[in-house]
PDB file of N, CA and C in Angstrom:
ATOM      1  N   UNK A   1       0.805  -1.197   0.000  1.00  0.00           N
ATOM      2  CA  UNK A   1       0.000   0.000   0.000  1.00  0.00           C
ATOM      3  C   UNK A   1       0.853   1.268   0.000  1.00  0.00           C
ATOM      4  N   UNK A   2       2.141   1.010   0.081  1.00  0.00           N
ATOM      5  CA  UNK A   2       2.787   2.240   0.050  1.00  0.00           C
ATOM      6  C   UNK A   2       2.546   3.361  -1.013  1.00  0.00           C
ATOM      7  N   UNK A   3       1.612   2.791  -2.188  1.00  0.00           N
ATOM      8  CA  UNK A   3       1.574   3.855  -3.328  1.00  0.00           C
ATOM      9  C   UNK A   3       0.581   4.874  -3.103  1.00  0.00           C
ATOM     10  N   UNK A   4      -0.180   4.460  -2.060  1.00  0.00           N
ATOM     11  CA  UNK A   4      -0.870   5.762  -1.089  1.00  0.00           C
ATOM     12  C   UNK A   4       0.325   6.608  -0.270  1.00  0.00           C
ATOM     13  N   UNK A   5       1.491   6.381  -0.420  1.00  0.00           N
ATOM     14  CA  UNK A   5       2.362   7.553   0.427  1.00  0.00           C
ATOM     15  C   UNK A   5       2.242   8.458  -0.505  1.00  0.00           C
ATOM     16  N   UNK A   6       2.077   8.475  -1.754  1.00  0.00           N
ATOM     17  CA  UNK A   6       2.139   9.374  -2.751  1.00  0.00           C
ATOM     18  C   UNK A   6       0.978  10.583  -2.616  1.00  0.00           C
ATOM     19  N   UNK A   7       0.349  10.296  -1.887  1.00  0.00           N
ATOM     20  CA  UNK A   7      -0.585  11.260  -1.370  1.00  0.00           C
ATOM     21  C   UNK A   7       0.242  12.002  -0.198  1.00  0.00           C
ATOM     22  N   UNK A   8       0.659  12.383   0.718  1.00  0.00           N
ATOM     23  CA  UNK A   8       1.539  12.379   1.266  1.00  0.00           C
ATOM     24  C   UNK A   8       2.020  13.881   1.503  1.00  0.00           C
ATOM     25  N   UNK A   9       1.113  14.961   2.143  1.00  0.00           N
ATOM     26  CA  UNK A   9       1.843  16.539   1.888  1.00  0.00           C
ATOM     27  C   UNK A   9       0.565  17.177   0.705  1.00  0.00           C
ATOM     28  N   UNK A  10       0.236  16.712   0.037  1.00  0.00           N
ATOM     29  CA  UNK A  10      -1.122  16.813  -1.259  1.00  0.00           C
ATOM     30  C   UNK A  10      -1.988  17.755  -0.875  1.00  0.00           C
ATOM     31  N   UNK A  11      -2.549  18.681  -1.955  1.00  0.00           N
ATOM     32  CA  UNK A  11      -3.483  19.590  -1.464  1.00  0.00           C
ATOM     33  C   UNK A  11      -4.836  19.114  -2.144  1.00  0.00           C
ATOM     34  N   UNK A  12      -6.235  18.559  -1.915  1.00  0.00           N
ATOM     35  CA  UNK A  12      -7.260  18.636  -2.740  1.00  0.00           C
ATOM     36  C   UNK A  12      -8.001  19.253  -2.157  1.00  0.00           C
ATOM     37  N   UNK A  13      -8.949  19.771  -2.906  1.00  0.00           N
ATOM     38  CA  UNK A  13     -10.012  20.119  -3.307  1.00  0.00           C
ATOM     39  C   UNK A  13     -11.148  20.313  -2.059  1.00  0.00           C
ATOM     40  N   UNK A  14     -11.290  19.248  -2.278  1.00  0.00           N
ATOM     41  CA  UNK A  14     -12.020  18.492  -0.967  1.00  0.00           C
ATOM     42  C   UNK A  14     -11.999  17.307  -1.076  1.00  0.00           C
ATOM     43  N   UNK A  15     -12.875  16.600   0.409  1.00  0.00           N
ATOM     44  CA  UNK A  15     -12.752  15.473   0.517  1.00  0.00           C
ATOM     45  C   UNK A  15     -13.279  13.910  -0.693  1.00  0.00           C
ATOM     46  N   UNK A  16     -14.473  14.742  -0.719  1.00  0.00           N
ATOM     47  CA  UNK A  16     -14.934  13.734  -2.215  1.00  0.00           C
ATOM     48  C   UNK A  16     -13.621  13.893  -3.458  1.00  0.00           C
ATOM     49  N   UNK A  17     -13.081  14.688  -3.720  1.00  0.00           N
ATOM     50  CA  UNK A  17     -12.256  14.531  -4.609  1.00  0.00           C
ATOM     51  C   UNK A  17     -10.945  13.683  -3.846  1.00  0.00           C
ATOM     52  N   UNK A  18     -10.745  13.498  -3.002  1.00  0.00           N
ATOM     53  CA  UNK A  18      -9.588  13.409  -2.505  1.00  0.00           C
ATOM     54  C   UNK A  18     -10.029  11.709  -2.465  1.00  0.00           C
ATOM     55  N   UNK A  19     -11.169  11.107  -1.656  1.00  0.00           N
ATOM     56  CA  UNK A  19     -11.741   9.625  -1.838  1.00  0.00           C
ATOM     57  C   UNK A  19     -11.088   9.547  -3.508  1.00  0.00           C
ATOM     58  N   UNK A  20     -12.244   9.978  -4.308  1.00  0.00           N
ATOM     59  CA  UNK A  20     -12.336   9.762  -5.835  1.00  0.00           C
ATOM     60  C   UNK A  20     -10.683   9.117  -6.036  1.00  0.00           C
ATOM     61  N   UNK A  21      -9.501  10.003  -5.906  1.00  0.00           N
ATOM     62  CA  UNK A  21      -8.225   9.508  -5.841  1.00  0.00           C
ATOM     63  C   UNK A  21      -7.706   8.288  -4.834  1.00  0.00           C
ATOM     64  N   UNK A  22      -8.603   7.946  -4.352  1.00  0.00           N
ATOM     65  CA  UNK A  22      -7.672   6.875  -3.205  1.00  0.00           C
ATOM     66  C   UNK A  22      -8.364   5.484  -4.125  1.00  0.00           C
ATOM     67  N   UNK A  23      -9.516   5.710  -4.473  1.00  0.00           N
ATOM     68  CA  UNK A  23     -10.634   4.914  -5.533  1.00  0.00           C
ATOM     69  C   UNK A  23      -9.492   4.136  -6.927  1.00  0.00           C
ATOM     70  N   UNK A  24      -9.172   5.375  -7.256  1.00  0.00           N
ATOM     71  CA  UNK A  24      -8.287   5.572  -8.667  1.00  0.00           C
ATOM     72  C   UNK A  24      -7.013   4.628  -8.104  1.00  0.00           C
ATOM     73  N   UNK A  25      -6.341   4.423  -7.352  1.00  0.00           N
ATOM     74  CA  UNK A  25      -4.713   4.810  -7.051  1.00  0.00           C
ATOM     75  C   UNK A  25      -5.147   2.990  -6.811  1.00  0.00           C
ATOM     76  N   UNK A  26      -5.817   3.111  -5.707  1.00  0.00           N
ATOM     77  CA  UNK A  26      -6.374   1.367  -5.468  1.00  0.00           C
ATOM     78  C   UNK A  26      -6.511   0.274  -5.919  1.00  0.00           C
ATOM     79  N   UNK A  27      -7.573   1.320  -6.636  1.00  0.00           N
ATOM     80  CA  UNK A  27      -8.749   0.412  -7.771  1.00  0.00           C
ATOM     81  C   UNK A  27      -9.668  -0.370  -7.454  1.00  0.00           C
ATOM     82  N   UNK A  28     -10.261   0.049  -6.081  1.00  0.00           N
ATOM     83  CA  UNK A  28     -11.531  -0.733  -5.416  1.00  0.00           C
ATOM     84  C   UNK A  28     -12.104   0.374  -4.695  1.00  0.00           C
ATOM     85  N   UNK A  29     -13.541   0.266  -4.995  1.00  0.00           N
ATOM     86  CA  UNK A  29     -14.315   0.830  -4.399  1.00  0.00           C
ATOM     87  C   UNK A  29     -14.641   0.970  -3.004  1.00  0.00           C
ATOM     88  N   UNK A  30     -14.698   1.975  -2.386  1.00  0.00           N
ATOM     89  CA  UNK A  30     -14.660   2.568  -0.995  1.00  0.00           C
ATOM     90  C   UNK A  30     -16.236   2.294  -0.789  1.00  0.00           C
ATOM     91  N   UNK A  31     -16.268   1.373   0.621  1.00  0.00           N
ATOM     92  CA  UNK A  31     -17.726   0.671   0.762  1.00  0.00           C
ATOM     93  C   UNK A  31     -18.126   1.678   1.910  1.00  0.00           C
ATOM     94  N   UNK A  32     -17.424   1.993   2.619  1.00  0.00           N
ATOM     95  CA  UNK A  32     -17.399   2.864   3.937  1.00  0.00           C
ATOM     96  C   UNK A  32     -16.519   3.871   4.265  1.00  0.00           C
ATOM     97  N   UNK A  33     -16.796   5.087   5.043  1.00  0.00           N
ATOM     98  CA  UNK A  33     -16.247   5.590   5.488  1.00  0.00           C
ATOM     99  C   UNK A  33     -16.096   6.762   6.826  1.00  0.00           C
ATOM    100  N   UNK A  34     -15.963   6.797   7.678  1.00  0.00           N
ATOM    101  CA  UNK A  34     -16.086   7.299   8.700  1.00  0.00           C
ATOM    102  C   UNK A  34     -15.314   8.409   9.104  1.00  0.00           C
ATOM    103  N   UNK A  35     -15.631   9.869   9.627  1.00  0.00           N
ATOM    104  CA  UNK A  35     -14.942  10.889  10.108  1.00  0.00           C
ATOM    105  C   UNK A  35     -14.928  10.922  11.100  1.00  0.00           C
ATOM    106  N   UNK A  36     -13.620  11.313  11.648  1.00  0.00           N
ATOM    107  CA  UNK A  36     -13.449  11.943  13.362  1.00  0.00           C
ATOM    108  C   UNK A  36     -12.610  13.146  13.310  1.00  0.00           C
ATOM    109  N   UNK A  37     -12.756  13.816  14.488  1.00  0.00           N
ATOM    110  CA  UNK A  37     -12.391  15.218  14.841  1.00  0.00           C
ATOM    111  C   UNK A  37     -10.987  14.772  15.899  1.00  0.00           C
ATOM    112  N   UNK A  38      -9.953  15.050  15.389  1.00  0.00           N
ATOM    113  CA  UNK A  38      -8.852  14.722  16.858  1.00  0.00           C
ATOM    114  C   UNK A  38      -8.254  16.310  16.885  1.00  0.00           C
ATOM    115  N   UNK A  39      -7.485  16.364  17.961  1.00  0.00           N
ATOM    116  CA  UNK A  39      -6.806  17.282  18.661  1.00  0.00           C
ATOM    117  C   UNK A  39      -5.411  17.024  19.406  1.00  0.00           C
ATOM    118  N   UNK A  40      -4.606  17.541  18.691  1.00  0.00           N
ATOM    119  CA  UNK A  40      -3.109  17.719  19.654  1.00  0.00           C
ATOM    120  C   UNK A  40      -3.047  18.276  21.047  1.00  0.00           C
ATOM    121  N   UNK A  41      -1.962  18.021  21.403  1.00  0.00           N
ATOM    122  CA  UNK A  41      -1.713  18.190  22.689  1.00  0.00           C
ATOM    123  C   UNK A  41      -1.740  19.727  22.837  1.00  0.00           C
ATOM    124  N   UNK A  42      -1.556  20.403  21.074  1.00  0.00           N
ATOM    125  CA  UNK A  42      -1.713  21.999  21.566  1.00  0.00           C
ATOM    126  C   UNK A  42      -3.071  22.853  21.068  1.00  0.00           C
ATOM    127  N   UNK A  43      -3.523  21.746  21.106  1.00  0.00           N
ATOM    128  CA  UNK A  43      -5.414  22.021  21.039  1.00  0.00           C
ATOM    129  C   UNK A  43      -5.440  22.548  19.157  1.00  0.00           C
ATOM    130  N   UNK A  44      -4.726  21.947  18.474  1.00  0.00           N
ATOM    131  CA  UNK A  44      -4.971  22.579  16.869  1.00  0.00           C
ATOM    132  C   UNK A  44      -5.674  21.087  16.468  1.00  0.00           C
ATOM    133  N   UNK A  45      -6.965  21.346  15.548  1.00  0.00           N
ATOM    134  CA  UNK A  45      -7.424  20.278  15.446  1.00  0.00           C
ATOM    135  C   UNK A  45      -7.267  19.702  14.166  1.00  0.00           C
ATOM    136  N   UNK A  46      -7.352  18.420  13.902  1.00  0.00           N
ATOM    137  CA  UNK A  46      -6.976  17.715  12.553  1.00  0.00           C
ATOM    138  C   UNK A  46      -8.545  16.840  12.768  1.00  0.00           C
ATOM    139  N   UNK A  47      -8.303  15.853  11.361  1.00  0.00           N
ATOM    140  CA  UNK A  47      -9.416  15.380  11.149  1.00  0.00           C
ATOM    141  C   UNK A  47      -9.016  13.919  10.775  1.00  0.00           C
ATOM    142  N   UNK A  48      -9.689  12.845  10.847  1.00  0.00           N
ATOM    143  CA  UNK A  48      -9.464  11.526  10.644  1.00  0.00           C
ATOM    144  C   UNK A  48     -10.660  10.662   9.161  1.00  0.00           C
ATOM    145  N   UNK A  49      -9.789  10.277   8.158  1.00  0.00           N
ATOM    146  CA  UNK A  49     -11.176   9.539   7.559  1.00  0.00           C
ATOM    147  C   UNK A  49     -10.595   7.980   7.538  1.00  0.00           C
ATOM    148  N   UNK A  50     -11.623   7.334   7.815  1.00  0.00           N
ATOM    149  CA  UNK A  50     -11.152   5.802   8.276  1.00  0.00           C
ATOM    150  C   UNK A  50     -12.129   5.415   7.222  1.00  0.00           C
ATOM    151  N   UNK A  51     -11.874   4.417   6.177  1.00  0.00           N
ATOM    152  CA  UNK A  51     -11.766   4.219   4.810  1.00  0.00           C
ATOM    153  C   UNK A  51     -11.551   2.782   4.542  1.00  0.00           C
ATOM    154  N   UNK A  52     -12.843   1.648   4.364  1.00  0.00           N
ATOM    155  CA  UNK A  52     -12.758   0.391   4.285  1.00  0.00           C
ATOM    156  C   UNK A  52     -13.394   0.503   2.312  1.00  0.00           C
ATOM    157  N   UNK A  53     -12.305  -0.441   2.103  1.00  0.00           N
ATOM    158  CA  UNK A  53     -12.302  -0.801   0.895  1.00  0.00           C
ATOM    159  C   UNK A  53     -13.421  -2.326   0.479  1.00  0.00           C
ATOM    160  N   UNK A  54     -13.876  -2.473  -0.537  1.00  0.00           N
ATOM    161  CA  UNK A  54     -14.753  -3.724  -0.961  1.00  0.00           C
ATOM    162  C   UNK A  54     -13.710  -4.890  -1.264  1.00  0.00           C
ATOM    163  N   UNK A  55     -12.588  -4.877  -0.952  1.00  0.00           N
ATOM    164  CA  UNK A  55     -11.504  -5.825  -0.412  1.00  0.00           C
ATOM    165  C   UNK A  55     -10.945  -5.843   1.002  1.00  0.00           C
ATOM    166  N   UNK A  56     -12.032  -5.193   1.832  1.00  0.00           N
ATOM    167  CA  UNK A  56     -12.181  -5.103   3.134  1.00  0.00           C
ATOM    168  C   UNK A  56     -10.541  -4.541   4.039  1.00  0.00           C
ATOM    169  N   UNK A  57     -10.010  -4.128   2.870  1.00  0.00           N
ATOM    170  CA  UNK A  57      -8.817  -3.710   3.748  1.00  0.00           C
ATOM    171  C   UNK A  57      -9.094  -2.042   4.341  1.00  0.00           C
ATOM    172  N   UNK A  58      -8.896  -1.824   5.038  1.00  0.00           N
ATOM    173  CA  UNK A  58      -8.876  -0.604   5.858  1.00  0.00           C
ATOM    174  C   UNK A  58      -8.266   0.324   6.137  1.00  0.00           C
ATOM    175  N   UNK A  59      -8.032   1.545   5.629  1.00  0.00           N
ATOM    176  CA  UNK A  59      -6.406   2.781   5.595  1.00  0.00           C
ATOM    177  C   UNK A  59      -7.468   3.966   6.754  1.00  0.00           C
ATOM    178  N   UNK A  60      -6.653   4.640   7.209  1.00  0.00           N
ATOM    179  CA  UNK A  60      -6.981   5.840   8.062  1.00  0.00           C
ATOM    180  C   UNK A  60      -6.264   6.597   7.571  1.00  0.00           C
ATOM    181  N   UNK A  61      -6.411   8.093   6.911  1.00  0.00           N
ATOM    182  CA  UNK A  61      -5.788   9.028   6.490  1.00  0.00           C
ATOM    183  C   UNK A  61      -6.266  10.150   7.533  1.00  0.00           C
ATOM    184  N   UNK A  62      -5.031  10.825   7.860  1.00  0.00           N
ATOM    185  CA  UNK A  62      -5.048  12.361   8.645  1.00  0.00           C
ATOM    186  C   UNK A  62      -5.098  13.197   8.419  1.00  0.00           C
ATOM    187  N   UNK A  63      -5.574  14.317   8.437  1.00  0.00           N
ATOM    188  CA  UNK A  63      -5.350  15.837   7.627  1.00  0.00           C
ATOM    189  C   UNK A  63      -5.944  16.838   8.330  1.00  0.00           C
ATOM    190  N   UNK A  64      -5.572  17.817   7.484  1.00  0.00           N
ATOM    191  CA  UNK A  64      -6.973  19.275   8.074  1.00  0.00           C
ATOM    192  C   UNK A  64      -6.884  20.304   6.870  1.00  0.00           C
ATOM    193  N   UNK A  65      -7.087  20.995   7.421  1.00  0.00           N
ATOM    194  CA  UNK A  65      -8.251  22.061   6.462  1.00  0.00           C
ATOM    195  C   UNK A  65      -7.253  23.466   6.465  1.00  0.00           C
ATOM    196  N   UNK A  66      -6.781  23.641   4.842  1.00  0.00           N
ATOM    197  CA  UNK A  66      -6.034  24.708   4.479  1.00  0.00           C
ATOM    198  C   UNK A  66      -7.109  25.997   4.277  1.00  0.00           C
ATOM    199  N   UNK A  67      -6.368  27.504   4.161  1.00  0.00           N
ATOM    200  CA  UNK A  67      -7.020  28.753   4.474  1.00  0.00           C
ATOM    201  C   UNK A  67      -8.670  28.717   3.376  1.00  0.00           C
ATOM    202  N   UNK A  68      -8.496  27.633   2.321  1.00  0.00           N
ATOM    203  CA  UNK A  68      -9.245  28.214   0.668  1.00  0.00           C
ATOM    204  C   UNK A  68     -10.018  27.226   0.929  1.00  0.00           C
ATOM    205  N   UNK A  69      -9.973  25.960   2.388  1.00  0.00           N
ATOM    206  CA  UNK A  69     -11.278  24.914   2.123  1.00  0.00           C
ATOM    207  C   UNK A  69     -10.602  23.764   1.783  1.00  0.00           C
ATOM    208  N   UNK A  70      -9.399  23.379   1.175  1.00  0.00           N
ATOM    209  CA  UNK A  70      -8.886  22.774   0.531  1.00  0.00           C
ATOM    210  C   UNK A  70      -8.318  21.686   1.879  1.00  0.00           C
ATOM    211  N   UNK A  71      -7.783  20.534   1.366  1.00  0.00           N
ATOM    212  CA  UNK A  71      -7.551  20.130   2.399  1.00  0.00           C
ATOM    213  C   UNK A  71      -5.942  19.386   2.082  1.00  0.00           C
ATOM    214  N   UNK A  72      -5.314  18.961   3.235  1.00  0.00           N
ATOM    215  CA  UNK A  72      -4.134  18.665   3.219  1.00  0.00           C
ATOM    216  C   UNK A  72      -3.754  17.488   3.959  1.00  0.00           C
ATOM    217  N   UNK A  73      -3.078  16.123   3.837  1.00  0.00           N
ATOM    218  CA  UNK A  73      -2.744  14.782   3.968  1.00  0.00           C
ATOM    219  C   UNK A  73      -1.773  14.428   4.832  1.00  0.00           C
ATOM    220  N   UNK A  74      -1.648  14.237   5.965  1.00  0.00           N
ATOM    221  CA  UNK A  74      -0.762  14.821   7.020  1.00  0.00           C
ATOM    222  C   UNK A  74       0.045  13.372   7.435  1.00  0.00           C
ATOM    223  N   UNK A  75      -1.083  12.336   7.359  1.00  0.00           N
ATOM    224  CA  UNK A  75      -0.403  11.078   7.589  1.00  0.00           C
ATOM    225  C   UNK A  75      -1.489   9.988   7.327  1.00  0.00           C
ATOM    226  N   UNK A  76      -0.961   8.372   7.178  1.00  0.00           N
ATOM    227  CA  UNK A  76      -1.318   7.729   6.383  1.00  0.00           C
ATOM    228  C   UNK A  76      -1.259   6.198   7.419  1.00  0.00           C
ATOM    229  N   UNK A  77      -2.295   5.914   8.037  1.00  0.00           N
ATOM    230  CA  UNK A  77      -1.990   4.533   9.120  1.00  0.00           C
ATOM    231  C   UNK A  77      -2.649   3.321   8.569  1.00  0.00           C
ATOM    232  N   UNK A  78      -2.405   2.268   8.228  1.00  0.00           N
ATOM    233  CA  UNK A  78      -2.309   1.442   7.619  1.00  0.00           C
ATOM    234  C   UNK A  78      -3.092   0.166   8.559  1.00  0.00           C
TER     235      UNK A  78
END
C-alpha cells in the first residue's frame, strides 16, 4: 500500500475529490467511510477519515483544512 504515500503533503479540493483519488490509485471501491475530529496536545485540530475498501482492507488518512477549504494529507496509518 505504500503507493498511497504518494498522497503524502497533497493539497485537494475536498474530501470527495480526494476519496475519488484513493478509488483511482487502489482500484476498489470505498464501501465505507467514517470521520473523526482529533486534537493535539496543543489544542490545533486535525481530522481523521477511516476508509474500508470492498476488499475489506482498511487505511486511516489524517489531515486538516487549508485557508481556501482545501484540504491537506498529514499522515497515512495502515
Amino acid at each position: 500500500m505504500e503507493v498511497l504515500d504518494t498522497l503524502l503533503c497533497k493539497k485537494f479540493k475536498d474530501e470527495d475529490i480526494f476519496l475519488e483519488k484513493v478509488q483511482d490509485i487502489l482500484n476498489y471501491d470505498i464501501i465505507e467511510y467514517i470521520y473523526r475530529d482529533v486534537f493535539d496536545f496543543l489544542g490545533n485540530i486535525y481530522y481523521k477519515i477511516r476508509i474500508r475498501l470492498e476488499n475489506e482492507y482498511m487505511v486511516e488518512f489524517v489531515y486538516y483544512f487549508l485557508e481556501d477549504d482545501a484540504i491537506c494529507i498529514l499522515d497515512i496509518e495502515y
